[in-house]
C-alpha atoms as a PDB file:
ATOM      1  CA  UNK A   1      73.901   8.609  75.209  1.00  0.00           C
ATOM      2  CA  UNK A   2      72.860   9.880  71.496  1.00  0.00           C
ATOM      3  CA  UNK A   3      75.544   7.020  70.847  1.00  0.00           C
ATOM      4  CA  UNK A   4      73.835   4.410  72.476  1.00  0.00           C
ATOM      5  CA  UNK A   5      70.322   5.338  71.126  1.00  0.00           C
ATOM      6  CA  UNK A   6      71.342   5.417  67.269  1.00  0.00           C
ATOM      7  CA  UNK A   7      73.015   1.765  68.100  1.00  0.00           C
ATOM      8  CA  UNK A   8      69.756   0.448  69.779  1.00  0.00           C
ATOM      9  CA  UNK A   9      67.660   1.949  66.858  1.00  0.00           C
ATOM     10  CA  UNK A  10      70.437   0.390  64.120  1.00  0.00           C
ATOM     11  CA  UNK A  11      69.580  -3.218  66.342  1.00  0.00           C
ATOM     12  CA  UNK A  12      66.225  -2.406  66.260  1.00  0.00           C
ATOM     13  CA  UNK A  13      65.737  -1.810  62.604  1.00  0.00           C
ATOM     14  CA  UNK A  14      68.144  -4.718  62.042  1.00  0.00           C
ATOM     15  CA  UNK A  15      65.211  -7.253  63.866  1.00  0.00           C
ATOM     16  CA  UNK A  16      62.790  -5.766  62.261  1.00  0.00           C
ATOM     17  CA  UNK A  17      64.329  -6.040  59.030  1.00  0.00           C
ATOM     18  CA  UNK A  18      64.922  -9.762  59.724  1.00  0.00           C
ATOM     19  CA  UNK A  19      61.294 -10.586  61.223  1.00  0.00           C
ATOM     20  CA  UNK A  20      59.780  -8.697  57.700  1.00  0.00           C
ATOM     21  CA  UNK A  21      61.947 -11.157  55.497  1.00  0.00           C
ATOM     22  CA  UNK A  22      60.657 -14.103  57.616  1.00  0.00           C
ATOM     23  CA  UNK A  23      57.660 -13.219  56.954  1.00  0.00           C
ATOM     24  CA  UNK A  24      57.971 -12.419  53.409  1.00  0.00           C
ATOM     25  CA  UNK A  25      59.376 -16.248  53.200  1.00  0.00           C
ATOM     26  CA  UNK A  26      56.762 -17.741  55.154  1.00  0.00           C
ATOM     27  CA  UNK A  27      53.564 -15.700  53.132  1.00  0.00           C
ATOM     28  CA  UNK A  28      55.824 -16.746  49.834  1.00  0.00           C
ATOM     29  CA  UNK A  29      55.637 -20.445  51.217  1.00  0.00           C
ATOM     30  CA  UNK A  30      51.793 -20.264  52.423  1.00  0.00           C
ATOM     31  CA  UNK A  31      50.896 -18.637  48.757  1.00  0.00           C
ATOM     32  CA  UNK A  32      52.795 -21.610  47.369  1.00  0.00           C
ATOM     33  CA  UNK A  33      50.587 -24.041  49.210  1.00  0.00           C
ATOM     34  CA  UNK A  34      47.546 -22.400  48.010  1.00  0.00           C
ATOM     35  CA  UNK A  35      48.834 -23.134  44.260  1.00  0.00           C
ATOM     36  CA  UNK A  36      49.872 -26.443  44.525  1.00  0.00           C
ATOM     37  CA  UNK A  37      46.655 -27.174  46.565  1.00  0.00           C
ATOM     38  CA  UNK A  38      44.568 -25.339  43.927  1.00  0.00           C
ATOM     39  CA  UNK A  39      46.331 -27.103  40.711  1.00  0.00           C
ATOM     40  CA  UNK A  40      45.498 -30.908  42.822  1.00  0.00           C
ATOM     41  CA  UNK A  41      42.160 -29.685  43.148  1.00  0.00           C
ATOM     42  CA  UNK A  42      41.616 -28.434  39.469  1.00  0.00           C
ATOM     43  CA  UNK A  43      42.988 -31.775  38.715  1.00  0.00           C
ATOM     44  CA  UNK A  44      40.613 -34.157  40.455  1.00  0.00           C
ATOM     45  CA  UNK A  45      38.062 -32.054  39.173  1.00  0.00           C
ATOM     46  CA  UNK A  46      38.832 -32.758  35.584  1.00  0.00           C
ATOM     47  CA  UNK A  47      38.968 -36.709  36.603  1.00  0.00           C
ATOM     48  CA  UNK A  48      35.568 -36.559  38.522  1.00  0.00           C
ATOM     49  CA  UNK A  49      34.199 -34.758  35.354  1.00  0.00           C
ATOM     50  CA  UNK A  50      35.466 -37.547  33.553  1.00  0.00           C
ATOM     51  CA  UNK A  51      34.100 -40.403  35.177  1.00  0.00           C
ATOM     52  CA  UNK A  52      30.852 -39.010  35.014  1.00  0.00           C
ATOM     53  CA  UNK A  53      30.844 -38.675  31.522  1.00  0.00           C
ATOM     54  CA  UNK A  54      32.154 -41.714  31.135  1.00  0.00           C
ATOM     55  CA  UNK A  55      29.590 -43.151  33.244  1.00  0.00           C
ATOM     56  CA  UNK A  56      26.767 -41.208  31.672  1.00  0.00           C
ATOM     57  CA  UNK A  57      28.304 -42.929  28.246  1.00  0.00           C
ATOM     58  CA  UNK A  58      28.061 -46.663  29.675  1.00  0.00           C
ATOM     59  CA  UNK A  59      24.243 -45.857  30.921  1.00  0.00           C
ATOM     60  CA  UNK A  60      23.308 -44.396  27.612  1.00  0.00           C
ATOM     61  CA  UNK A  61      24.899 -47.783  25.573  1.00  0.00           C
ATOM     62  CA  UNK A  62      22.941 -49.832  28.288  1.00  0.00           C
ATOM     63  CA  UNK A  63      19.629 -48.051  27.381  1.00  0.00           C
ATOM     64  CA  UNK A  64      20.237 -48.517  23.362  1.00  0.00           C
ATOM     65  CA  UNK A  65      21.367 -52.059  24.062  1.00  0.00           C
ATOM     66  CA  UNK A  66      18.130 -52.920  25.544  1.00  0.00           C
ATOM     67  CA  UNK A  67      16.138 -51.106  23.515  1.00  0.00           C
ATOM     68  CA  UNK A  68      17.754 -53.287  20.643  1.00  0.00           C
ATOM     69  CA  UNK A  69      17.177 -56.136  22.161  1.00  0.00           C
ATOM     70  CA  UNK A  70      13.709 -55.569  22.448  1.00  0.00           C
ATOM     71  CA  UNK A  71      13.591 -55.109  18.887  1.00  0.00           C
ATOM     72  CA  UNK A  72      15.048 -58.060  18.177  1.00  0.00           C
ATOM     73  CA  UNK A  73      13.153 -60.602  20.588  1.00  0.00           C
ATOM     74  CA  UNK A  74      10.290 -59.198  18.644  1.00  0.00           C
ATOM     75  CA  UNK A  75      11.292 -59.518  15.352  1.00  0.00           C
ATOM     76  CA  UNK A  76      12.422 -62.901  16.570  1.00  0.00           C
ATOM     77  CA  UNK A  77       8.317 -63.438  18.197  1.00  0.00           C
ATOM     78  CA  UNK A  78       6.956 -62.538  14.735  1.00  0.00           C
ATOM     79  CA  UNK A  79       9.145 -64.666  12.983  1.00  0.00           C
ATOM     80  CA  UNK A  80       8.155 -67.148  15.021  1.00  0.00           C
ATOM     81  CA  UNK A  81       4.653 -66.619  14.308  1.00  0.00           C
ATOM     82  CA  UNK A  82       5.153 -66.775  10.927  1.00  0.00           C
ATOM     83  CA  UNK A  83       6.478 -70.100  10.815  1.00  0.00           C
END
């Protein structure tokens, strides 16, 4: 009987042992995810940032280029008056 017990606790321990390193794996796989996930996501970040400044770069050059124009249709007016 004590037989049989210690061999039913050695199977016992032996499953649980196995289900624990299972689970080890699968957390280890999960937290591997969450990294790869994470550096995608860190990634895109950095592109959105950089179309926006990008963008923010094209609408400031529009503003200056039609601020020069301005200039120069006037400069163009008063030359024009001139003559």
């Amino acid at each position: 009987m004590k037989v049989d017990k210690v061999v039913e606790l050695f199977q016992t321990m032996a499953i649980m042992s196995l289900n624990m390193g299972n689970l080890n794996l699968e957390v280890n796989i999960i937290k591997n995810k969450l990294v790869i996930v994470e550096k995608e996501k860190a990634t895109l970040l950095v592109e959105l940032y950089k179309k926006r400044n990008i963008q923010k770069g094209y609408k400031h050059n529009v503003e200056i280029w039609r601020k020069s124009r301005v200039e120069v249709e006037q400069k163009i007016q008063v030359f024009i008056k001139k003559l």
